[in-house]
N, C-alpha and C. Protein backbone atom coordinates (compact mmCIF):
# COMPACT_ATOMS: atom_id res chain seq x y z
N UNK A 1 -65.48 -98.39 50.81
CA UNK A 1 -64.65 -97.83 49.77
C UNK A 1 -63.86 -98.94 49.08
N UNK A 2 -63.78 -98.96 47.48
CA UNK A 2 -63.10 -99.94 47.19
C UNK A 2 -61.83 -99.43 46.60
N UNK A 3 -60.90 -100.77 46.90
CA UNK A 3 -59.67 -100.08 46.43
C UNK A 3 -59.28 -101.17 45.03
N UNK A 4 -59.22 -100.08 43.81
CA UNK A 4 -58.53 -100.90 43.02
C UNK A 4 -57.34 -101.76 42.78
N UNK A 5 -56.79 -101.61 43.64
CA UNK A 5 -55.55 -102.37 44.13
C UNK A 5 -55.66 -104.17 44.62
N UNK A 6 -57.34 -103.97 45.21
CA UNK A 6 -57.79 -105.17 46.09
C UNK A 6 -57.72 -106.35 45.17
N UNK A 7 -57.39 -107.60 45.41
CA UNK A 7 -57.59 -108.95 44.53
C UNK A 7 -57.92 -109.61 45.43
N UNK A 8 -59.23 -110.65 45.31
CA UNK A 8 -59.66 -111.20 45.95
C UNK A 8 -58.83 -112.80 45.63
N UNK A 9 -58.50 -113.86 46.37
CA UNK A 9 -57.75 -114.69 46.58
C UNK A 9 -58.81 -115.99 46.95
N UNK A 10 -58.67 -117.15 46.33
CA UNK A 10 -58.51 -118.62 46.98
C UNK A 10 -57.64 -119.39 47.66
N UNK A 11 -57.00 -119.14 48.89
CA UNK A 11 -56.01 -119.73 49.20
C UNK A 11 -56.29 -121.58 49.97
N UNK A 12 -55.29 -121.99 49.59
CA UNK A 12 -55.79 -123.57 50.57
C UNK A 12 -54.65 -123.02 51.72
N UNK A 13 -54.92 -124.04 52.34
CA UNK A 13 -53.69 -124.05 53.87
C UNK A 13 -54.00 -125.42 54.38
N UNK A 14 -52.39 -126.26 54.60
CA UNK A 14 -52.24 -127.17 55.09
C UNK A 14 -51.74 -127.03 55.96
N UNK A 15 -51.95 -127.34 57.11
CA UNK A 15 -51.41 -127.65 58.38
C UNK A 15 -49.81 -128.75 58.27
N UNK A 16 -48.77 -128.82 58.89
CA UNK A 16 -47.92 -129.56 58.57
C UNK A 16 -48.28 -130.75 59.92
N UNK A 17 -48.46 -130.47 61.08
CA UNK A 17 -48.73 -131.56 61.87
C UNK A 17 -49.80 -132.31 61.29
N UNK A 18 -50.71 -131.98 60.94
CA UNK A 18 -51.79 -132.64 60.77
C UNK A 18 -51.79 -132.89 59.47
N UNK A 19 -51.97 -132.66 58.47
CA UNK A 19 -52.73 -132.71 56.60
C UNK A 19 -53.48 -132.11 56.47
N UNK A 20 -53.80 -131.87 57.64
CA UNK A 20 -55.57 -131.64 57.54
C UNK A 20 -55.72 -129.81 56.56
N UNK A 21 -56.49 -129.42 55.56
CA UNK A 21 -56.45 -128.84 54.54
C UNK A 21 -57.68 -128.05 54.77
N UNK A 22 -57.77 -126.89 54.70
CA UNK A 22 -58.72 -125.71 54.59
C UNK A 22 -58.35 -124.55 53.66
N UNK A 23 -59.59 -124.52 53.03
CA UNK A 23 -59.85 -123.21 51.74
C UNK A 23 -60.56 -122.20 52.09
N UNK A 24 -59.72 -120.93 52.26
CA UNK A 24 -60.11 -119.58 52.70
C UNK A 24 -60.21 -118.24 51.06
N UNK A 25 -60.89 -117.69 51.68
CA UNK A 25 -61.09 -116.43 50.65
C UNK A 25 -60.50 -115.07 51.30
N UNK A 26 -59.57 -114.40 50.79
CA UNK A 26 -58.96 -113.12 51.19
C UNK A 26 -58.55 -112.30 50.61
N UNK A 27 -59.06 -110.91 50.52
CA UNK A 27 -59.07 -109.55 49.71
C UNK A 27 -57.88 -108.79 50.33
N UNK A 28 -57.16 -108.70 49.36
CA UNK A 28 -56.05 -108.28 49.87
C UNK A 28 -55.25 -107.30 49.04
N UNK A 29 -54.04 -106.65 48.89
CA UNK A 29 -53.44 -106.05 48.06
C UNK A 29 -51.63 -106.93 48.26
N UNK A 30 -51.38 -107.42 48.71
CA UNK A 30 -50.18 -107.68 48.93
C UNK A 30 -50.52 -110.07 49.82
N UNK A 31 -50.73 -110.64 49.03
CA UNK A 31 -51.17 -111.93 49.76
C UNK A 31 -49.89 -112.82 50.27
N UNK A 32 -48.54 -112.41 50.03
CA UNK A 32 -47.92 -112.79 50.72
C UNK A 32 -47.64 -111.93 52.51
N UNK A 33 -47.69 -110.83 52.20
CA UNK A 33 -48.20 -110.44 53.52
C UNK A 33 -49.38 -110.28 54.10
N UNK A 34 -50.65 -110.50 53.98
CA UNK A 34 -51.41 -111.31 54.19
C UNK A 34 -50.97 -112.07 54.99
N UNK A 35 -50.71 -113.62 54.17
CA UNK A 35 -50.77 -114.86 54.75
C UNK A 35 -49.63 -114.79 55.85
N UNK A 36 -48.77 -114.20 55.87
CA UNK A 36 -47.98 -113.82 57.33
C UNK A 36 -48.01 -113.50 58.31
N UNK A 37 -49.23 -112.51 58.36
CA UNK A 37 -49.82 -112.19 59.49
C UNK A 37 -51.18 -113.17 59.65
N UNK A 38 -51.73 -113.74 58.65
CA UNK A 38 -52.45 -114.52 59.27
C UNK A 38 -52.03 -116.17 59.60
N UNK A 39 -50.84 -115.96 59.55
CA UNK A 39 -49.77 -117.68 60.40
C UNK A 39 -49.60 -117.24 61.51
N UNK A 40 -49.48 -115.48 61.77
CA UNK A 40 -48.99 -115.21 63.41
C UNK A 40 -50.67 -115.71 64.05
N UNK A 41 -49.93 -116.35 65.21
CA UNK A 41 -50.45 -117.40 66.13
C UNK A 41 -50.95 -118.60 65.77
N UNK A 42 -50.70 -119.28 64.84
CA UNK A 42 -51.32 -120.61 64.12
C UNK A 42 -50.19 -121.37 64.23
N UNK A 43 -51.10 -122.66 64.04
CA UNK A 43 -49.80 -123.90 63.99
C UNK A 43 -49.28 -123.52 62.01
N UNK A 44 -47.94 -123.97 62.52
CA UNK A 44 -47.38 -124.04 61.49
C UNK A 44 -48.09 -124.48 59.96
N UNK A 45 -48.08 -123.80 58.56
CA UNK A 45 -48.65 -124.32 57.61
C UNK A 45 -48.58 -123.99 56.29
N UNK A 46 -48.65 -124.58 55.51
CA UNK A 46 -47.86 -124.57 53.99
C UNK A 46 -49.30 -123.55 53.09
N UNK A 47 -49.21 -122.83 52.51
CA UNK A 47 -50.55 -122.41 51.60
C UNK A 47 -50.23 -122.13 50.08
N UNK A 48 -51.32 -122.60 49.14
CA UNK A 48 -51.03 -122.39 47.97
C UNK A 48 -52.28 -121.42 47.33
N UNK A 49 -51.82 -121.07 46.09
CA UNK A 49 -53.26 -119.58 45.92
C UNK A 49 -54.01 -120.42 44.94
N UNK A 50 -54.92 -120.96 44.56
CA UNK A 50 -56.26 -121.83 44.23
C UNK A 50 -56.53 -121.10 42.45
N UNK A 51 -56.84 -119.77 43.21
CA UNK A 51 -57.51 -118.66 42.09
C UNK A 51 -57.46 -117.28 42.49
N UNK A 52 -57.85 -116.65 41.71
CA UNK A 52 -58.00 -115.29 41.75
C UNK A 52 -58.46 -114.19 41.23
N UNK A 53 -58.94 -113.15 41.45
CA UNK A 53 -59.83 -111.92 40.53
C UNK A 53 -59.99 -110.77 41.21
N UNK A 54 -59.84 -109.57 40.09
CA UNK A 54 -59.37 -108.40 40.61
C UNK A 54 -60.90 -107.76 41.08
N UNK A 55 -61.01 -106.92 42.18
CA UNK A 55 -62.04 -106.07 42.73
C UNK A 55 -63.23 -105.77 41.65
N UNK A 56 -64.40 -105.97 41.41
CA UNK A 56 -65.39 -105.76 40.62
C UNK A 56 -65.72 -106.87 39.88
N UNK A 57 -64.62 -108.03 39.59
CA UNK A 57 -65.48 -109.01 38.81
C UNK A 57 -66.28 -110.17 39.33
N UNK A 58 -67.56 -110.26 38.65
CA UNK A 58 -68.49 -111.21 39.40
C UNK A 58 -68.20 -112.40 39.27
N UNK A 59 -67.22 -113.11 38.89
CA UNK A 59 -66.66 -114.82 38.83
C UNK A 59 -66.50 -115.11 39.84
N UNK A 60 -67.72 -116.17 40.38
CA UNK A 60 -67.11 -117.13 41.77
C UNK A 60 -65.77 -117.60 41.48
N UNK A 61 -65.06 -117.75 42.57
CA UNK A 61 -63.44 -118.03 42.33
C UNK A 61 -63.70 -119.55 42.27
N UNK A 62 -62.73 -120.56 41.99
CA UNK A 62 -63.29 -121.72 41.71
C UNK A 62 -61.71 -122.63 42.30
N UNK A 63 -61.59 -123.77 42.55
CA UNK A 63 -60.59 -124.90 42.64
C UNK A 63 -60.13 -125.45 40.96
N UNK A 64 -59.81 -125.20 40.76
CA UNK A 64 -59.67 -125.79 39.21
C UNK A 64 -58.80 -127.28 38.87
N UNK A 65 -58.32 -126.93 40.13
CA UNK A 65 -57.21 -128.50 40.46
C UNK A 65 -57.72 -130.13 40.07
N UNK A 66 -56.96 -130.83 39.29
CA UNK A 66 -57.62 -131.92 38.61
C UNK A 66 -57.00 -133.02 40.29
N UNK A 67 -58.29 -133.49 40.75
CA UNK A 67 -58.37 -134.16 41.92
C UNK A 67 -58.37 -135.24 42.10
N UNK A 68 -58.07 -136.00 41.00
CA UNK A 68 -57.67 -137.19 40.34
C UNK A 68 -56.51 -137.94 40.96
């Protein structure tokens, strides 16, 4: 069942001990709670939202960040 509410998300997540940097995808309706429950049990870590698009559209989500 889909919910129009859903936005699918690019989030990065940095670890603060480490640097070390991973890019996740998450359908969500609310992504700050989300990402709250998905820090419960993780090491500590900073996340920023990449991209984004609402339920039904076919655009791969993309990094758009100039990496320069």
């Amino acid at each position: 069942m889909r919910d129009e509410n859903n936005i699918t998300y690019l989030v990065e997540i940095m670890y603060y001990d480490t640097h070390n940097t991973e890019v996740i995808t998450l359908t969500t309706e609310d992504l700050n709670w989300s990402m709250n429950q998905y820090q419960r049990n993780r090491r500590p870590f900073e996340w920023e939202k990449l991209d984004w698009k609402r339920e039904g559209d076919p655009r791969e989500l993309a990094d758009e960040r100039d990496m320069e």
